[in-house]
Protein backbone atom coordinates (compact mmCIF):
# COMPACT_ATOMS: atom_id res chain seq x y z
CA UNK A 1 169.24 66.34 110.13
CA UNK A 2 171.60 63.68 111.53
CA UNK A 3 172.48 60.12 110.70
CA UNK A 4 168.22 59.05 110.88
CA UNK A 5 167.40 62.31 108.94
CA UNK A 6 170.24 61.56 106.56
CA UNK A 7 168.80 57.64 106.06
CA UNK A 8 165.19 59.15 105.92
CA UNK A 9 166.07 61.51 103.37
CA UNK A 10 167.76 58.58 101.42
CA UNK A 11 165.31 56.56 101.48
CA UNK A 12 162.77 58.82 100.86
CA UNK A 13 164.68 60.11 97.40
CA UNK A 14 165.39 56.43 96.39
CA UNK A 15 161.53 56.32 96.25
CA UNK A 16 161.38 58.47 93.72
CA UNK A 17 163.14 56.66 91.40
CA UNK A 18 161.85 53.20 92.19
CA UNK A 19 158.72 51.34 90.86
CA UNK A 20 158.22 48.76 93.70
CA UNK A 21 154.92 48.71 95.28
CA UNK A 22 154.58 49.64 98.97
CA UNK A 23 151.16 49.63 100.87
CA UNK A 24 150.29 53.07 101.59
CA UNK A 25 148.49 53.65 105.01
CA UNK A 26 146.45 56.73 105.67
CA UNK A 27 149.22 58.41 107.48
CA UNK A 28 151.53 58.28 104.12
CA UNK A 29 148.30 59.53 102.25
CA UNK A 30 148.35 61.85 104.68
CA UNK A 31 152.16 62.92 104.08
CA UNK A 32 152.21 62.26 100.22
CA UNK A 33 149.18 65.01 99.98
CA UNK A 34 151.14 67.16 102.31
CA UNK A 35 154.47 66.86 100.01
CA UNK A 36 152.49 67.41 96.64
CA UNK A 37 150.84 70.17 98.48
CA UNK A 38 153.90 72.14 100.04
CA UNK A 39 155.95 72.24 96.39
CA UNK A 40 155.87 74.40 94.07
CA UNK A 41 155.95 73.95 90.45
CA UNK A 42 159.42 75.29 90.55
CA UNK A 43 160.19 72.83 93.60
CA UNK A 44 158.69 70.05 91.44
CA UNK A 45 160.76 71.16 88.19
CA UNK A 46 163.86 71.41 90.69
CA UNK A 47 163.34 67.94 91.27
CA UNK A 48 162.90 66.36 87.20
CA UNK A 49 166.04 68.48 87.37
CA UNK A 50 167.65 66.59 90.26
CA UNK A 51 166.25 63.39 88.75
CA UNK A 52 167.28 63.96 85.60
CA UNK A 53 171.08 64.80 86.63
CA UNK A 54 171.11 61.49 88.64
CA UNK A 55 169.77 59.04 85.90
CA UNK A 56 172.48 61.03 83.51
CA UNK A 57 174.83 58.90 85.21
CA UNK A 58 173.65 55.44 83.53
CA UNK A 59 175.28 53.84 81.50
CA UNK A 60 172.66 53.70 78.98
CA UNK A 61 172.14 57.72 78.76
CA UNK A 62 175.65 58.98 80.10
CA UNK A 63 177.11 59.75 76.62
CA UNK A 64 173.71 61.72 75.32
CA UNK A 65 173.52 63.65 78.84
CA UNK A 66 176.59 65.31 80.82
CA UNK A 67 175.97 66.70 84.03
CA UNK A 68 179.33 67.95 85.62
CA UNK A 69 180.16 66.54 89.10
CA UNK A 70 180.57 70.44 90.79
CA UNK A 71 176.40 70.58 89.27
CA UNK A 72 175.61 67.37 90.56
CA UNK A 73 176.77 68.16 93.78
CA UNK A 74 174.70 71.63 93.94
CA UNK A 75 171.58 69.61 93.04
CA UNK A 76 171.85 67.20 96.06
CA UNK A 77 172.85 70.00 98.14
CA UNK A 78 169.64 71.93 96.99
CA UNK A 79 167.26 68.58 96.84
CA UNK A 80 168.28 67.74 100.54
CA UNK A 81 167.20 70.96 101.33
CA UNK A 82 163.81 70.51 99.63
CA UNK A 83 163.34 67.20 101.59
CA UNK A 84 164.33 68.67 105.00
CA UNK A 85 161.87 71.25 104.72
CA UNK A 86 159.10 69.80 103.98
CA UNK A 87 159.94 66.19 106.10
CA UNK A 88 160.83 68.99 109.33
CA UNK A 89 159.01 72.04 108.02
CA UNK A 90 156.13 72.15 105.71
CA UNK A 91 154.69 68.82 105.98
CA UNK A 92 156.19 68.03 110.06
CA UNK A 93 153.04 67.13 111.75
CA UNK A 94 151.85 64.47 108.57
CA UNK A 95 156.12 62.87 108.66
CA UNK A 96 156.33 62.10 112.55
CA UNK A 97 152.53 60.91 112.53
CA UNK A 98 153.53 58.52 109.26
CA UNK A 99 156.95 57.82 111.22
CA UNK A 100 155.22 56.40 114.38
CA UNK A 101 152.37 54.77 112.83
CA UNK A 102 154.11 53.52 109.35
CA UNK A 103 157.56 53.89 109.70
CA UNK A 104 159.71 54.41 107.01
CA UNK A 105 157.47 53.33 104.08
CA UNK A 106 155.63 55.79 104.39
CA UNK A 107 158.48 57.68 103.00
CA UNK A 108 158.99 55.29 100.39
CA UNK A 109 155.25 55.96 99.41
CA UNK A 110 154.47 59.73 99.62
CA UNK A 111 157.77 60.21 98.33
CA UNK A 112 157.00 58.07 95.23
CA UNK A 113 153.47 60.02 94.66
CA UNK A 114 155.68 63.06 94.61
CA UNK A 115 157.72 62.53 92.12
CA UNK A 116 154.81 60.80 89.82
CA UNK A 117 153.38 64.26 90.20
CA UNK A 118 157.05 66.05 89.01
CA UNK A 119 157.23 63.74 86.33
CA UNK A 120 153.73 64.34 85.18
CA UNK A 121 154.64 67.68 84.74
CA UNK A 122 158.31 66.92 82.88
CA UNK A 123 155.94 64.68 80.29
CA UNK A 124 153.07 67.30 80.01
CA UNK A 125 155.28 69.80 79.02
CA UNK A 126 154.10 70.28 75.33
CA UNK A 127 157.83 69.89 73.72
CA UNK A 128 158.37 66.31 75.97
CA UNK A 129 154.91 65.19 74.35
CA UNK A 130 155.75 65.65 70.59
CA UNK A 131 159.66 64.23 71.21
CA UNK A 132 157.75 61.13 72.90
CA UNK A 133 155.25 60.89 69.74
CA UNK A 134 157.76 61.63 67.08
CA UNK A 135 159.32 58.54 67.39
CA UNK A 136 155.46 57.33 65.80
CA UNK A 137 156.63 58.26 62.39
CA UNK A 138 159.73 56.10 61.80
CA UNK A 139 157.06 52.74 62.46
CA UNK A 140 156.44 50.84 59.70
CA UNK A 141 152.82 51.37 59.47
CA UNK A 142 152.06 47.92 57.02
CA UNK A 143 153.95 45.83 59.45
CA UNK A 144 152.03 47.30 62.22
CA UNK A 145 148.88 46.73 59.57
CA UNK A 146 149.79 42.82 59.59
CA UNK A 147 149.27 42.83 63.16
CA UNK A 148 145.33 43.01 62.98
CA UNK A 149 143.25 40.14 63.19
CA UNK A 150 142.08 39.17 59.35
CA UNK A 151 138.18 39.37 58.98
């Protein structure tokens, strides 16, 4: 893809992971449909899987969650893949119109929708759901009782 593709792609899987607002213009509506479009749900469980393997590396989660470096590496390989074909393939016409009208935040943008929609389906899956909720019956349900406004 070359040194722009190679910043594109960056910042484009950074968005992923971030949180911070960007506007969104009609040309990165136009893209983010186009990404959530061209994946599959195998393309979007590749990338939970891909997220997953990068966030193992915080400190926080790294002694719960091991993800070998020779893995790690496969999973970029494979993600960067992913990205190039649908920035140059799938979804081509949608990135250079979002590229010449909206630069690269339109990246940041349809990139984010994309991977609200993969981790949608990581926290749909039924077995996610009831770890999530489980946690529910180690509260202290008269402390949470005390909280309520007395008549």
């Amino acid at each position: 893809m070359g040194r722009m593709g190679l910043a594109l792609g960056s910042i484009a899987l950074i968005a992923m992971l971030t949180s911070q607002p960007v506007l969104a213009g009609p040309y990165s509506d136009e893209l983010a449909d186009c990404l959530v479009r061209s994946t599959s749900d195998a393309d979007k469980s590749y990338l939970v899987t891909w997220l997953f393997a990068a966030a193992a590396l915080h400190p926080a989660v790294s002694s719960i969650a091991s993800v070998s470096d020779a893995k790690r590496d496969e999973l970029n390989r494979n993600a960067a893949k992913l990205v190039e074909r649908l920035l140059t393939e799938s979804c081509r016409s949608e990135t250079r119109n979002a590229l010449k009208h909206e630069e690269a935040g339109a990246f940041e943008q349809s990139f984010r929708v994309l991977g609200q929609v993969a981790g949608r389906q990581l926290f749909s899956d039924p077995a996610v759901a009831k770890s999530i909720t489980d946690f529910a019956n180690y509260l202290d349900q008269q402390k949470l009782k005390a909280l309520a406004p007395q008549p």
